[in-house]
Protein backbone atom coordinates (compact mmCIF):
# COMPACT_ATOMS: atom_id res chain seq x y z
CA UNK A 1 24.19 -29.25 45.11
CA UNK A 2 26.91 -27.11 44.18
CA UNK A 3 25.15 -24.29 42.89
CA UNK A 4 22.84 -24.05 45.98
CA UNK A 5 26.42 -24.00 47.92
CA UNK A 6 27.31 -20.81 45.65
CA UNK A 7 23.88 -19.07 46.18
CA UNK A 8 24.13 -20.04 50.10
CA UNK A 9 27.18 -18.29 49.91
CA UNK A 10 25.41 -15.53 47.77
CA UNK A 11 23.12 -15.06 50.41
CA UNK A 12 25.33 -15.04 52.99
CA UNK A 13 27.17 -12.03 51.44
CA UNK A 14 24.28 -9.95 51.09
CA UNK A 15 22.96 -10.68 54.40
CA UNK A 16 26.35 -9.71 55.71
CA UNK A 17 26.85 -6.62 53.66
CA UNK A 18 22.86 -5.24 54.80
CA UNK A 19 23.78 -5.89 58.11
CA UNK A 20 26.89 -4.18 58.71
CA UNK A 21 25.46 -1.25 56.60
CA UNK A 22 22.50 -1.08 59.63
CA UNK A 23 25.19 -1.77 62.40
CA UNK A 24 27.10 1.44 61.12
CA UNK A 25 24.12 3.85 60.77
CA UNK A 26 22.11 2.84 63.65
CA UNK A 27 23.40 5.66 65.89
CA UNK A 28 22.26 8.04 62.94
CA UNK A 29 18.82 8.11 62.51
CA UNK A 30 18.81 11.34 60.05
CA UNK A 31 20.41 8.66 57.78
CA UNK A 32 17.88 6.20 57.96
CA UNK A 33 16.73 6.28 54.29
CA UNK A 34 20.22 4.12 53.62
CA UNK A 35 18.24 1.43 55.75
CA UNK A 36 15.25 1.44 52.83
CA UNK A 37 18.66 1.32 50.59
CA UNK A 38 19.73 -1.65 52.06
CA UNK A 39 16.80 -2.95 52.38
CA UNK A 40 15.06 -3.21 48.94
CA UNK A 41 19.00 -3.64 47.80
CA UNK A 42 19.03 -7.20 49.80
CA UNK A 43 15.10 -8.20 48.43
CA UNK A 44 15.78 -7.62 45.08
CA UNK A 45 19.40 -9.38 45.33
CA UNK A 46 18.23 -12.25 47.12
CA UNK A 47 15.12 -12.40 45.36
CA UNK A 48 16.90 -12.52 41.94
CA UNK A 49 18.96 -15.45 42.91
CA UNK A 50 15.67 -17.39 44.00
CA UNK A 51 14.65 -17.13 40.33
CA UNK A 52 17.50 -18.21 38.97
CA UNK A 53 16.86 -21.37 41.00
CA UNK A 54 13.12 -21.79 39.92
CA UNK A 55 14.26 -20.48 36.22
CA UNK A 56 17.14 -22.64 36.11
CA UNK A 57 17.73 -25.17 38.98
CA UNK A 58 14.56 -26.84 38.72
CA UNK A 59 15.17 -27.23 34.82
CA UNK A 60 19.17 -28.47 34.98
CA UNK A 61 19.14 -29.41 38.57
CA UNK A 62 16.54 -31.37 39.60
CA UNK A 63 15.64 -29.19 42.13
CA UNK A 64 11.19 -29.30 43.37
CA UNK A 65 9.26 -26.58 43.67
CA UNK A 66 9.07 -27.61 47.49
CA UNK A 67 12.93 -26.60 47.58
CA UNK A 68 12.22 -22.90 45.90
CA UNK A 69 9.47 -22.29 48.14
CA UNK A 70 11.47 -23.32 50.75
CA UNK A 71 14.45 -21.13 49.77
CA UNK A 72 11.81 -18.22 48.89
CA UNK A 73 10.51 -18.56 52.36
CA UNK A 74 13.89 -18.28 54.24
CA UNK A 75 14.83 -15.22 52.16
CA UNK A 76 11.65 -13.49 52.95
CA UNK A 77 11.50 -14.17 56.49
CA UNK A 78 15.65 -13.38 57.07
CA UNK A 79 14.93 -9.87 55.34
CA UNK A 80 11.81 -9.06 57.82
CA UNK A 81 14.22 -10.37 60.82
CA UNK A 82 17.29 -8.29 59.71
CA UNK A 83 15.25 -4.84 58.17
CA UNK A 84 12.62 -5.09 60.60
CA UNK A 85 10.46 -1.86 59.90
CA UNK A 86 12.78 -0.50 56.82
CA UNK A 87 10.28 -2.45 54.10
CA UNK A 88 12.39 -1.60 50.97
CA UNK A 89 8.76 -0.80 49.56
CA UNK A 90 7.83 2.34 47.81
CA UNK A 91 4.08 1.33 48.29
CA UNK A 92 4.46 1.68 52.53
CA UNK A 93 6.02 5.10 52.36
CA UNK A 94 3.85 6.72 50.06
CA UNK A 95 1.17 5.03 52.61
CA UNK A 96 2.81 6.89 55.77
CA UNK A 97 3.09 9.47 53.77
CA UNK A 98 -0.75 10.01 53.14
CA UNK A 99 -1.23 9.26 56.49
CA UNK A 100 0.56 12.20 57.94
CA UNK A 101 3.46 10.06 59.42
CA UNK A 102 5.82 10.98 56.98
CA UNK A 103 6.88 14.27 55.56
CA UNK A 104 7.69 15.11 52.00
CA UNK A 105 11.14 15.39 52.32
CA UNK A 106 11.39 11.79 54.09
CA UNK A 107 9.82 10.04 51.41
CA UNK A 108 11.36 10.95 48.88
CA UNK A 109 14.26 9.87 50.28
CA UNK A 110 12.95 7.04 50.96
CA UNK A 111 11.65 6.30 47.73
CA UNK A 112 14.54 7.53 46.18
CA UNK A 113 16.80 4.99 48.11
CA UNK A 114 14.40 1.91 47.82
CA UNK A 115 14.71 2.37 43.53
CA UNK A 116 18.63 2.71 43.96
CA UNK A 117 18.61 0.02 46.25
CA UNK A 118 16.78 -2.23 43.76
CA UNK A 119 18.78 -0.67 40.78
CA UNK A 120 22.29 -1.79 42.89
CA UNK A 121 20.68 -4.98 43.61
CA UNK A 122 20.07 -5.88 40.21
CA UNK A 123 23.84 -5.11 38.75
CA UNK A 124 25.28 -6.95 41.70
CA UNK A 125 23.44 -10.00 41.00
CA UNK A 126 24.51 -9.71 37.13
CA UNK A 127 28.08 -9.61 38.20
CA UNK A 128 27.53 -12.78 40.39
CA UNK A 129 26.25 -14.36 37.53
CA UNK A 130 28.92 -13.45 35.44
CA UNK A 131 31.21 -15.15 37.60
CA UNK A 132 30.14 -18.20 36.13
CA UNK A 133 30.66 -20.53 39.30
CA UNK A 134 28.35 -23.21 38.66
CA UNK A 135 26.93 -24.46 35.86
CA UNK A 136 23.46 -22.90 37.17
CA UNK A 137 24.60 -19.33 37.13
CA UNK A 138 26.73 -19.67 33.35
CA UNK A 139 23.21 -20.71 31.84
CA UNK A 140 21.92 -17.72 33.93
CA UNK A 141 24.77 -15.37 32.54
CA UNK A 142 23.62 -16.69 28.90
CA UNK A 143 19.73 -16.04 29.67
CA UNK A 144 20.56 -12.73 30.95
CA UNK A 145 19.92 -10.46 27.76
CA UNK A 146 16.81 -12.38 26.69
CA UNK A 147 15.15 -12.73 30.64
CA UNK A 148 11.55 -13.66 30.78
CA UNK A 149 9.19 -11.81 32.31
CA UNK A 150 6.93 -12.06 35.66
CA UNK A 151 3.59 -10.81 33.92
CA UNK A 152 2.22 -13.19 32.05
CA UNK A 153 -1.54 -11.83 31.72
CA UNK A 154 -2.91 -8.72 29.79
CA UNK A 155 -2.16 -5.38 31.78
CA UNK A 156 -5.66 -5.14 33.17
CA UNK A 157 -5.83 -8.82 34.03
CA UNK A 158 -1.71 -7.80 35.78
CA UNK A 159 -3.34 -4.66 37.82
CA UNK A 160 -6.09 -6.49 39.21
CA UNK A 161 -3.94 -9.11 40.43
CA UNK A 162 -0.89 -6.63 42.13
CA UNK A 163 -3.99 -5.04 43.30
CA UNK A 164 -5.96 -7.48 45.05
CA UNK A 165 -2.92 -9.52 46.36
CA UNK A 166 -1.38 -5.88 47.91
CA UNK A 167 -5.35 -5.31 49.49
CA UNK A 168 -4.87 -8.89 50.85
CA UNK A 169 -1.39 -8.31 52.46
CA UNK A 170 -2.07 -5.15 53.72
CA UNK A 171 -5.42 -6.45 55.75
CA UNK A 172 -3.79 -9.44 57.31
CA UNK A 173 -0.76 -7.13 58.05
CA UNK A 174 -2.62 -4.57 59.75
CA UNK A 175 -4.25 -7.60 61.76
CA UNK A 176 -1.04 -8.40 62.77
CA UNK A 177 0.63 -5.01 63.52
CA UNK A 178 0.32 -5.12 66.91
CA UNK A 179 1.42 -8.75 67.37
CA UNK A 180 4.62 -9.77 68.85
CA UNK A 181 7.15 -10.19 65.94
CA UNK A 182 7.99 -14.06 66.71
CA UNK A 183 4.22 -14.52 65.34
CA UNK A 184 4.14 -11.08 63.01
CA UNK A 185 7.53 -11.72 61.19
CA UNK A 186 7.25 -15.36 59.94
CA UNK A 187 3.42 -14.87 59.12
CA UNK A 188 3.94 -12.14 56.87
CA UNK A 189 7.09 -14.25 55.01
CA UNK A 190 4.46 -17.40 54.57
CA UNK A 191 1.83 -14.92 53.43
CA UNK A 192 4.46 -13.43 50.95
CA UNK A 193 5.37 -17.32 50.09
CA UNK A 194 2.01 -18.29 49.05
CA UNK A 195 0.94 -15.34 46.81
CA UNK A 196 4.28 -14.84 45.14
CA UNK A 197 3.11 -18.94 43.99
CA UNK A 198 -0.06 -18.37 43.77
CA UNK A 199 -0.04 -15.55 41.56
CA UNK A 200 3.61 -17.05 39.28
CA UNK A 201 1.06 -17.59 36.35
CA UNK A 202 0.04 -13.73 36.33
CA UNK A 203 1.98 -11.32 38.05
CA UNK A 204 4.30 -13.35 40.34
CA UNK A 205 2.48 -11.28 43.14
CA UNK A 206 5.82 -8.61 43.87
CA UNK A 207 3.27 -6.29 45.60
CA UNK A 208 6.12 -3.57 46.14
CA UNK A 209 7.15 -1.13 42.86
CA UNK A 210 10.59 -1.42 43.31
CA UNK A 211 10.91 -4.66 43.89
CA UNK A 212 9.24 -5.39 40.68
CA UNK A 213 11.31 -2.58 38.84
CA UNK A 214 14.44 -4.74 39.80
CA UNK A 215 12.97 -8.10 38.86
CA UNK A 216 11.04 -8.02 35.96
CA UNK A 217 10.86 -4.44 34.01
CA UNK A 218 14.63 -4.87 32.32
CA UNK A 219 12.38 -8.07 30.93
CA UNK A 220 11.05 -7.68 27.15
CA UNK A 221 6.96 -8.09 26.45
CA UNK A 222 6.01 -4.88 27.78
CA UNK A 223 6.64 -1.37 27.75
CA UNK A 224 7.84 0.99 30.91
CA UNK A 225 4.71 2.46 31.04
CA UNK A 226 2.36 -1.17 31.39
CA UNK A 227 4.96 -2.54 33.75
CA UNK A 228 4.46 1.01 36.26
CA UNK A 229 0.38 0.26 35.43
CA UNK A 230 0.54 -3.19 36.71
CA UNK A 231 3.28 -2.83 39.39
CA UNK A 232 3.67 0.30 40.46
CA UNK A 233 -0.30 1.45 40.19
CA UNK A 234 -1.83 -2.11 41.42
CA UNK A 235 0.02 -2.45 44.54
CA UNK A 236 -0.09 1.63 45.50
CA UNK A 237 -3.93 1.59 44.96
CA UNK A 238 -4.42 -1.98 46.74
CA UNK A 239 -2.89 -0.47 49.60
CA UNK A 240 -5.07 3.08 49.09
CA UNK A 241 -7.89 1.68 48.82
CA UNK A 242 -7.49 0.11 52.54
CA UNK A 243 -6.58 3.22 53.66
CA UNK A 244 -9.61 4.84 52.72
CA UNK A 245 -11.48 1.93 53.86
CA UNK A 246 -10.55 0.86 57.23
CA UNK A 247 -11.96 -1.61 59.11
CA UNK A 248 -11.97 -2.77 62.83
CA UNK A 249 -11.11 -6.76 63.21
């Protein structure tokens, strides 16, 4: 119980950090890539802490799957609550970008602040773990050199997965756009939810490149270059491939 107090408090200091970050810049939209920057900083943060729990808590704490999910779920749906349109996903703003709602300069930016944002995310949740407050998070620090990694298929089996779980979520999103975001918001968390476990025996179902780049390619078993193939390529062309394929619900 005592770790899950630390990571509540974790949590709590993310959330709180994002926040105020948005609260400062929201009379300057011209600096709106720094909300993708918060953004994708607070998924990958977050989202690093729910692994040590399923990594680490279920093993020496006796924590259930039903408790990670749970903890996975509330994660997910307090970063669509607090980021609202800002995704923290590379995949979406090369998207607008091919649709004409974005210009060059914008997403790069964008892109460019979703990859620091992961990048920042990552160190801060080593230097948590280094802090050594529970017993959960000093076996963490230990692991941290020798992490294991989210793809656990070949690199074509990986791709097809990213791929078909990013055509998935982008149909059932775009089925959803124009619903009210009580309904929208907490949807698209449970549909996150169930693929991430769905998929934990292949891919772990990231479905955004920069999320994955702060999760899982510092991880040994594969090269740059077959981690960008599966997570980069499988989500970007998943959500292509809709694109050039619309279709009227």
């Amino acid at each position: 119980m005592s770790g899950l107090n630390a990571s509540l408090g974790y949590f709590v200091a993310a959330v709180t950090f994002v926040v105020s970050v948005r609260f400062l810049l929201k009379k300057r939209p011209r600096f709106s890539f720094i909300s993708e920057f918060t953004s994708s900083f607070m998924l990958v943060a977050c989202w690093l802490e729910v692994q040590t729990i399923v990594e680490v808590g279920e093993w020496a704490g006796g924590l259930g799957p039903d408790v990670t999910l749970t903890i996975l779920f509330v994660v997910l749906l307090t970063h669509g609550i607090i980021c609202g349109d800002a995704s923290g996903n590379p995949s979406l703003a090369v998207q607008k970008f091919m649709k004409l709602e974005a210009t060059t300069v914008t997403t790069l930016l964008d892109v460019a602040a979703q990859f620091i944002g992961a990048h920042l995310g990552l160190l801060a949740a080593k230097y948590y773990w280094s802090l050594e407050l529970t017993d959960m998070h000093m076996i963490k620090n230990l692991m941290i050199s020798e992490c294991s990694t989210s793809l656990l298929v070949s690199v074509l089996q990986g791709f097809f997965t990213e791929f078909a779980c990013a055509l998935v979520l982008h149909i059932i999103h775009l089925n959803l756009c124009r619903r009210s975001a009580l309904i929208r918001v907490p949807l698209i968390a449970v549909l996150l939810t169930f693929l991430s476990h769905s998929a934990k025996g292949y891919t772990s179902a990231y479905m955004n490149p920069s999320l994955a780049y702060g999760l899982t390619f510092h991880c040994s078993g594969f090269t740059f270059a077959e981690y960008a193939v599966v997570y980069w390529l499988g989500s970007l062309t998943g959500k292509l491939i809709k694109c050039a394929c619309p279709f009227r619900s």
